[in-house]
C-alpha atoms as a PDB file:
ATOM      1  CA  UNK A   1      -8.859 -41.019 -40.849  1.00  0.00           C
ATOM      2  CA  UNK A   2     -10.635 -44.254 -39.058  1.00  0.00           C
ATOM      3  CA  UNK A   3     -14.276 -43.093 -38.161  1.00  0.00           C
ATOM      4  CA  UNK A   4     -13.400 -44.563 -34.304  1.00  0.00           C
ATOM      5  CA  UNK A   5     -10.569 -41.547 -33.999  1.00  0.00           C
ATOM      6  CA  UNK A   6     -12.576 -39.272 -34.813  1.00  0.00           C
ATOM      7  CA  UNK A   7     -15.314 -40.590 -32.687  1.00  0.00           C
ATOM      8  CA  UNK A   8     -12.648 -39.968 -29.777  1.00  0.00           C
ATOM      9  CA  UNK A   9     -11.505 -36.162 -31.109  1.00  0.00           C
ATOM     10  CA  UNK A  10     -15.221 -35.702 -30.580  1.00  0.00           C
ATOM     11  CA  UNK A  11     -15.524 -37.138 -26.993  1.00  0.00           C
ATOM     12  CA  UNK A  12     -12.195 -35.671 -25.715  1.00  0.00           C
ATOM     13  CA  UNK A  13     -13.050 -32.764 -26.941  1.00  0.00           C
ATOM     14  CA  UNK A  14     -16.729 -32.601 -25.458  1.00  0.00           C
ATOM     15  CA  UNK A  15     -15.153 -33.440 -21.563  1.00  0.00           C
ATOM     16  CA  UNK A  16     -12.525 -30.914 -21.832  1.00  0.00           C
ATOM     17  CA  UNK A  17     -15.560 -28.440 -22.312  1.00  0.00           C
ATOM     18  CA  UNK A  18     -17.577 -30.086 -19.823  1.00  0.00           C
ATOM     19  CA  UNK A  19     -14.295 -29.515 -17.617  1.00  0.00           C
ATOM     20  CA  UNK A  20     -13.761 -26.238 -18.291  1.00  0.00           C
ATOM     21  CA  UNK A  21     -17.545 -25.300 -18.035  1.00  0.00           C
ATOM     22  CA  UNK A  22     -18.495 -26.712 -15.418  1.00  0.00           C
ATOM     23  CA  UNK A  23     -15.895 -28.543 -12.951  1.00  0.00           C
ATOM     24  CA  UNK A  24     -13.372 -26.342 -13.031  1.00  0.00           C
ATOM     25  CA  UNK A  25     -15.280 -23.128 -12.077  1.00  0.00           C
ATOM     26  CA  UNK A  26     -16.983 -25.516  -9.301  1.00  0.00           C
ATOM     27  CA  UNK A  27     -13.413 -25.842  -7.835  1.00  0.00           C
ATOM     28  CA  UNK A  28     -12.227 -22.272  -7.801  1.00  0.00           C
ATOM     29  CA  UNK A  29     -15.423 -21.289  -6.148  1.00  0.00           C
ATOM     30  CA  UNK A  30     -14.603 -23.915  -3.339  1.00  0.00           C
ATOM     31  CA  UNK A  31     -11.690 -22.552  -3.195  1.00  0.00           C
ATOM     32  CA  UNK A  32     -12.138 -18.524  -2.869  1.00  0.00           C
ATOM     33  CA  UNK A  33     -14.907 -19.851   0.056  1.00  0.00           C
ATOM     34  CA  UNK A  34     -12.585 -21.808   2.124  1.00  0.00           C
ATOM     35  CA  UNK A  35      -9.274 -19.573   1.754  1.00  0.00           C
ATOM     36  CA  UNK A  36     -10.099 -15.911   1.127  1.00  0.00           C
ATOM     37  CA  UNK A  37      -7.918 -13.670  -0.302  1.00  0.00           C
ATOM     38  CA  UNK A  38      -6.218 -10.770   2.382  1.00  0.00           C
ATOM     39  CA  UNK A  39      -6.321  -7.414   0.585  1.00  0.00           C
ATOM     40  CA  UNK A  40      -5.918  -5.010   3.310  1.00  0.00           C
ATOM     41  CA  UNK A  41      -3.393  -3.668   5.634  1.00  0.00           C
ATOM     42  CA  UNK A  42      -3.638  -4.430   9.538  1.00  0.00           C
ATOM     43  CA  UNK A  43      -3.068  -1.973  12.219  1.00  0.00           C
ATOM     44  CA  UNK A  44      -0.746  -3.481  14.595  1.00  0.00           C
ATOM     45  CA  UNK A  45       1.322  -2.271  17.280  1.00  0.00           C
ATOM     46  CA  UNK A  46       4.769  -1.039  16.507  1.00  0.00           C
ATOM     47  CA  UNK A  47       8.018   0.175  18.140  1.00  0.00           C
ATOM     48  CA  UNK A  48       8.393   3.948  16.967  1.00  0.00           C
ATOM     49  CA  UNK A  49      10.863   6.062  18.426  1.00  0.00           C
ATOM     50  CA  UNK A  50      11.185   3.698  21.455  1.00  0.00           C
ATOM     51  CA  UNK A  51       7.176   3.556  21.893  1.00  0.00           C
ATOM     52  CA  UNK A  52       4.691   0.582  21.194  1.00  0.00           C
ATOM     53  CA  UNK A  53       2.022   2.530  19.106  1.00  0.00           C
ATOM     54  CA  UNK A  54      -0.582   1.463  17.117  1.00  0.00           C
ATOM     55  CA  UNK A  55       0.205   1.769  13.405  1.00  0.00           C
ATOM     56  CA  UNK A  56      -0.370   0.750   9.534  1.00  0.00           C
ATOM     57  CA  UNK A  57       2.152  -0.212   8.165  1.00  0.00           C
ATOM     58  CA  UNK A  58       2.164  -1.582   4.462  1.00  0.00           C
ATOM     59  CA  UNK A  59       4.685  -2.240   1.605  1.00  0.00           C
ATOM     60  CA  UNK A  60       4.133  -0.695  -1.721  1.00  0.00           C
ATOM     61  CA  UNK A  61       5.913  -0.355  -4.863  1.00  0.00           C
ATOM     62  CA  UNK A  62       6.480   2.678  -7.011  1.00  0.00           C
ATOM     63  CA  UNK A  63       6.397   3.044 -10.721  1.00  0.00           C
ATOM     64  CA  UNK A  64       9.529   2.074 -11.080  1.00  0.00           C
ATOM     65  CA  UNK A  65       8.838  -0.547  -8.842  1.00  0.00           C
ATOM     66  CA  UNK A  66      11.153   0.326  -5.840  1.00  0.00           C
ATOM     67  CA  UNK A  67       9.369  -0.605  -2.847  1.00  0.00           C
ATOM     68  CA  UNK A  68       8.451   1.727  -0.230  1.00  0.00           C
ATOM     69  CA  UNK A  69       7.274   1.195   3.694  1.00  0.00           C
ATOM     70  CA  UNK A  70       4.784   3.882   4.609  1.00  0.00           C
ATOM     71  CA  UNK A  71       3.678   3.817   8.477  1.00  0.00           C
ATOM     72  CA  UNK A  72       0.820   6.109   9.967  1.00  0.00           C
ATOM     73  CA  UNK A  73       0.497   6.300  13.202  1.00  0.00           C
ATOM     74  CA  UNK A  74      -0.809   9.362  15.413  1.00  0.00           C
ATOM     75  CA  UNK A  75       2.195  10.400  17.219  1.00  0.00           C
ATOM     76  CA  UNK A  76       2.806  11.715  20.894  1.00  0.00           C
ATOM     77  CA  UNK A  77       5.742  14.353  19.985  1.00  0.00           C
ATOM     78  CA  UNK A  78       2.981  16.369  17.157  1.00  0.00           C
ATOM     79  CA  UNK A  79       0.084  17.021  19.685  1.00  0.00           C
ATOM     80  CA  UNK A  80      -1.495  12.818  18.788  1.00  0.00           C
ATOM     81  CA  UNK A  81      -1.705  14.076  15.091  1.00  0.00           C
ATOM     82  CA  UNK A  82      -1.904  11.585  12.365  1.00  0.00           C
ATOM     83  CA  UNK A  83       1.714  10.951  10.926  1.00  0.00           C
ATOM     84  CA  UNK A  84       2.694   8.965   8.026  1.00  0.00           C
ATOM     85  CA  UNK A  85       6.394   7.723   7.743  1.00  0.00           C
ATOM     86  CA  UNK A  86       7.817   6.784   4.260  1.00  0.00           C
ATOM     87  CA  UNK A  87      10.953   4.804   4.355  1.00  0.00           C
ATOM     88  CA  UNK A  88      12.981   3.580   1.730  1.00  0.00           C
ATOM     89  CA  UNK A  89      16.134   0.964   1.777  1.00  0.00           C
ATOM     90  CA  UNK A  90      19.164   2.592   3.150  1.00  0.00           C
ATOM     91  CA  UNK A  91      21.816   2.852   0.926  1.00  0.00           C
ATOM     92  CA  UNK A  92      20.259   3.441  -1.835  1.00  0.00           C
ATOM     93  CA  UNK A  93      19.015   6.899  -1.471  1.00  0.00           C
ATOM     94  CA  UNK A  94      19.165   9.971   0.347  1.00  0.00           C
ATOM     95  CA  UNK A  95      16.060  12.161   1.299  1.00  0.00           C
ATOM     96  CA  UNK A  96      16.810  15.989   1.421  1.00  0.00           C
ATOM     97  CA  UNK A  97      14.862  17.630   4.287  1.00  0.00           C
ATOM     98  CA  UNK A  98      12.824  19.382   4.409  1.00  0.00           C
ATOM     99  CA  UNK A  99      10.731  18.936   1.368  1.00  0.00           C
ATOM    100  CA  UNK A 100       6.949  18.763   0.771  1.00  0.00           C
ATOM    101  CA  UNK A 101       4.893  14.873   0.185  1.00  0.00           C
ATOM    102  CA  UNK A 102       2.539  15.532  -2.928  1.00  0.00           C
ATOM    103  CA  UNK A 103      -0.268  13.932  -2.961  1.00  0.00           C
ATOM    104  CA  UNK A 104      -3.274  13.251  -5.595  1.00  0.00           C
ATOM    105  CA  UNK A 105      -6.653  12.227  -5.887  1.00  0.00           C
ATOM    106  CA  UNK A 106      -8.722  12.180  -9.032  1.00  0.00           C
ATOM    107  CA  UNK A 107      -8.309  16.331  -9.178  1.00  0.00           C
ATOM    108  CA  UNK A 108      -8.007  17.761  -5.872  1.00  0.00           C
ATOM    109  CA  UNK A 109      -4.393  17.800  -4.542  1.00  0.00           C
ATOM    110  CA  UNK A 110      -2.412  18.433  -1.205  1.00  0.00           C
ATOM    111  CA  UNK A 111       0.963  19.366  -0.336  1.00  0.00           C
ATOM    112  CA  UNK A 112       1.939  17.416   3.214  1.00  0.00           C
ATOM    113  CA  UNK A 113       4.959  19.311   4.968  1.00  0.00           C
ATOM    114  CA  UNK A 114       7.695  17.614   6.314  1.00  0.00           C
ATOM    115  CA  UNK A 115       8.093  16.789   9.630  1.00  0.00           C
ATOM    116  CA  UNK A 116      11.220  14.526   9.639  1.00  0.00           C
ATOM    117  CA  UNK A 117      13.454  17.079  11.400  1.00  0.00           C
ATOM    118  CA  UNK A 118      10.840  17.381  14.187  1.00  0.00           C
ATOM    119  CA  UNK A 119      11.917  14.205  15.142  1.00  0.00           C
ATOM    120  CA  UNK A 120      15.368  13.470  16.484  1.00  0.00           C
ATOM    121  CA  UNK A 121      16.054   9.965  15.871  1.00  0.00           C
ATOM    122  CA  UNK A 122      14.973  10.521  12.336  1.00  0.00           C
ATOM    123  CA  UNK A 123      16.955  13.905  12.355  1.00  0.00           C
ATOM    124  CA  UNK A 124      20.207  11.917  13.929  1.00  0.00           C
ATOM    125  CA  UNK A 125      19.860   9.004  11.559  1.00  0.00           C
ATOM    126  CA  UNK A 126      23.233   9.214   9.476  1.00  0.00           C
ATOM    127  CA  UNK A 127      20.915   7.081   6.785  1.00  0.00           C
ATOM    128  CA  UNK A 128      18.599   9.745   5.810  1.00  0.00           C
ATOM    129  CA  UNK A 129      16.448   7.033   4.249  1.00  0.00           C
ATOM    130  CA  UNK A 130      13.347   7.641   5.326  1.00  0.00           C
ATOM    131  CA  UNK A 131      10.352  10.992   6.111  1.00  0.00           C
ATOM    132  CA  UNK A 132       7.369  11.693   8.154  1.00  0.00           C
ATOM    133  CA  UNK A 133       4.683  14.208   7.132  1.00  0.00           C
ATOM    134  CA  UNK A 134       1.638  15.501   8.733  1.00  0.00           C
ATOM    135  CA  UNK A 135      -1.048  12.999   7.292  1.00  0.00           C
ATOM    136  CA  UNK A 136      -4.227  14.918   9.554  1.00  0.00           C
ATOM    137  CA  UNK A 137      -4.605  17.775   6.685  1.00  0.00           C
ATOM    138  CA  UNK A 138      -4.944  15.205   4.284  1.00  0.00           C
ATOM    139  CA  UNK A 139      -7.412  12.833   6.257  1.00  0.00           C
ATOM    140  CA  UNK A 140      -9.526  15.544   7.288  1.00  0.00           C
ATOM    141  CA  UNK A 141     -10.075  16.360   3.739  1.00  0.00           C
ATOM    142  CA  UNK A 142     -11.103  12.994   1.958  1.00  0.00           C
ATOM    143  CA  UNK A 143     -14.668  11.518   2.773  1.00  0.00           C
ATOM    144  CA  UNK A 144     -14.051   8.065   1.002  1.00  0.00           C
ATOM    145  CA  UNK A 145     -11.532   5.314   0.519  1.00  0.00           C
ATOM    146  CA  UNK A 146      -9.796   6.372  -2.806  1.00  0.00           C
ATOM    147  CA  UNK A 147      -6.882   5.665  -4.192  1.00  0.00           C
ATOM    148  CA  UNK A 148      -3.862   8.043  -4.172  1.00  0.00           C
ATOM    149  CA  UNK A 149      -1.172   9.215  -5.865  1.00  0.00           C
ATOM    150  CA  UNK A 150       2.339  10.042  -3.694  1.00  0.00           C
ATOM    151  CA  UNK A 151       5.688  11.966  -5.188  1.00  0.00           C
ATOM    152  CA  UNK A 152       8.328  13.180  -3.410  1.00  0.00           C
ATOM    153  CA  UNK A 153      10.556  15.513  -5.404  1.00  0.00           C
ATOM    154  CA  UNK A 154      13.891  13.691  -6.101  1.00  0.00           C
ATOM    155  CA  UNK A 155      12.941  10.770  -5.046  1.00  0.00           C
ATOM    156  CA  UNK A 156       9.592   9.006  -6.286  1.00  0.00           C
ATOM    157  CA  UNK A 157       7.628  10.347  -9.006  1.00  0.00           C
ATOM    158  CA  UNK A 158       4.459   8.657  -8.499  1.00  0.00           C
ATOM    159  CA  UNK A 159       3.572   6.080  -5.599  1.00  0.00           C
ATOM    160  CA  UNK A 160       0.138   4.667  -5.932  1.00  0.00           C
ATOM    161  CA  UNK A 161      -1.634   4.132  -2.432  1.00  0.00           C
ATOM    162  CA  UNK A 162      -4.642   1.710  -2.935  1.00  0.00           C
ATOM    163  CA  UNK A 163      -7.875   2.456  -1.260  1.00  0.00           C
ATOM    164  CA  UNK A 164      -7.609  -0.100   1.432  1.00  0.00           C
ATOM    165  CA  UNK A 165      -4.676   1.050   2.850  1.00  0.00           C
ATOM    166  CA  UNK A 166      -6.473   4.497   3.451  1.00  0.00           C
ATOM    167  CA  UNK A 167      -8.955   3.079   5.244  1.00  0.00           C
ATOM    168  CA  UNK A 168      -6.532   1.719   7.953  1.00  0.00           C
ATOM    169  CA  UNK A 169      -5.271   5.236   7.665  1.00  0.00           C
ATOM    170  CA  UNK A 170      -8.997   6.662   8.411  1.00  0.00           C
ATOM    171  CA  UNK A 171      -9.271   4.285  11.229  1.00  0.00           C
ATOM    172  CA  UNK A 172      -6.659   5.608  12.810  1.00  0.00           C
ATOM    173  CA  UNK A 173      -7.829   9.273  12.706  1.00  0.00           C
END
């Protein structure tokens, strides 16, 4: 091989490092300043059961990846406690009520109860695709942000709930 190719091997091969060392970092940096990344939920108002109430609301996938709506809002009908609506697409399930929300953190545990057929437009819904469960008990009892774990029997086995999203659900408390 020519000594002046590999002469150029040697300098193309020097700025792609130079590149990738230096420049391209430089860049990305720029970048993260001037459009930061959104990773948490907003609290918004929203029309529940014919009300504008304040509420998070966030889409999250299960393990299986079947995504999930889950909306807390404190709610005027249960004495302004803290209530946290899961609803899934209609059609392709059916949630049997009543039946307890499981949830898990690290190794303490809590078992929400089911308040869907407290409410009558949920109760009246022909869809049956969606639940709401006292979320106070469980608020009351968690001093930090952490992650959780949802199941509901029959219908998600394990729903992971990233910290951010319970802080909007702290906030609301």
């Amino acid at each position: 091989m020519p000594l002046w190719i590999q002469k150029m091997k040697k300098i193309t091969k020097s700025n792609k490092n130079i590149f990738l060392k230096g420049i391209l970092p430089f860049f990305l940096l720029i970048s993260l300043i001037f459009s930061p990344l959104k990773v948490y939920a907003e609290i918004a108002e929203t029309e529940i059961n014919g009300e504008l109430i304040n509420a998070s609301s966030e889409f999250l996938r299960d393990l299986d990846f079947e995504t999930w709506q889950l909306v807390a809002y404190k709610s005027p009908f249960f004495e302004e406690k803290l209530i946290l609506r899961v609803i899934g697409y209609p059609g392709n399930l059916r949630i049997d009520h009543p039946t307890g929300l499981r949830v898990e953190s690290g190794r303490k545990q809590w078992l929400l109860a089911d308040k869907t057929l407290l409410n009558l437009e949920l109760a009246n819904d022909g869809r049956q695709a969606a639940a709401e469960f006292n979320l106070d008990e469980l608020i009351q009892n968690i001093d930090k942000n952490r992650p959780l774990r949802l199941s509901l029997s029959g219908v998600f086995s394990e729903l992971p709930v990233p910290p951010f999203v319970v802080k909007e659900w702290r906030s609301l408390s």
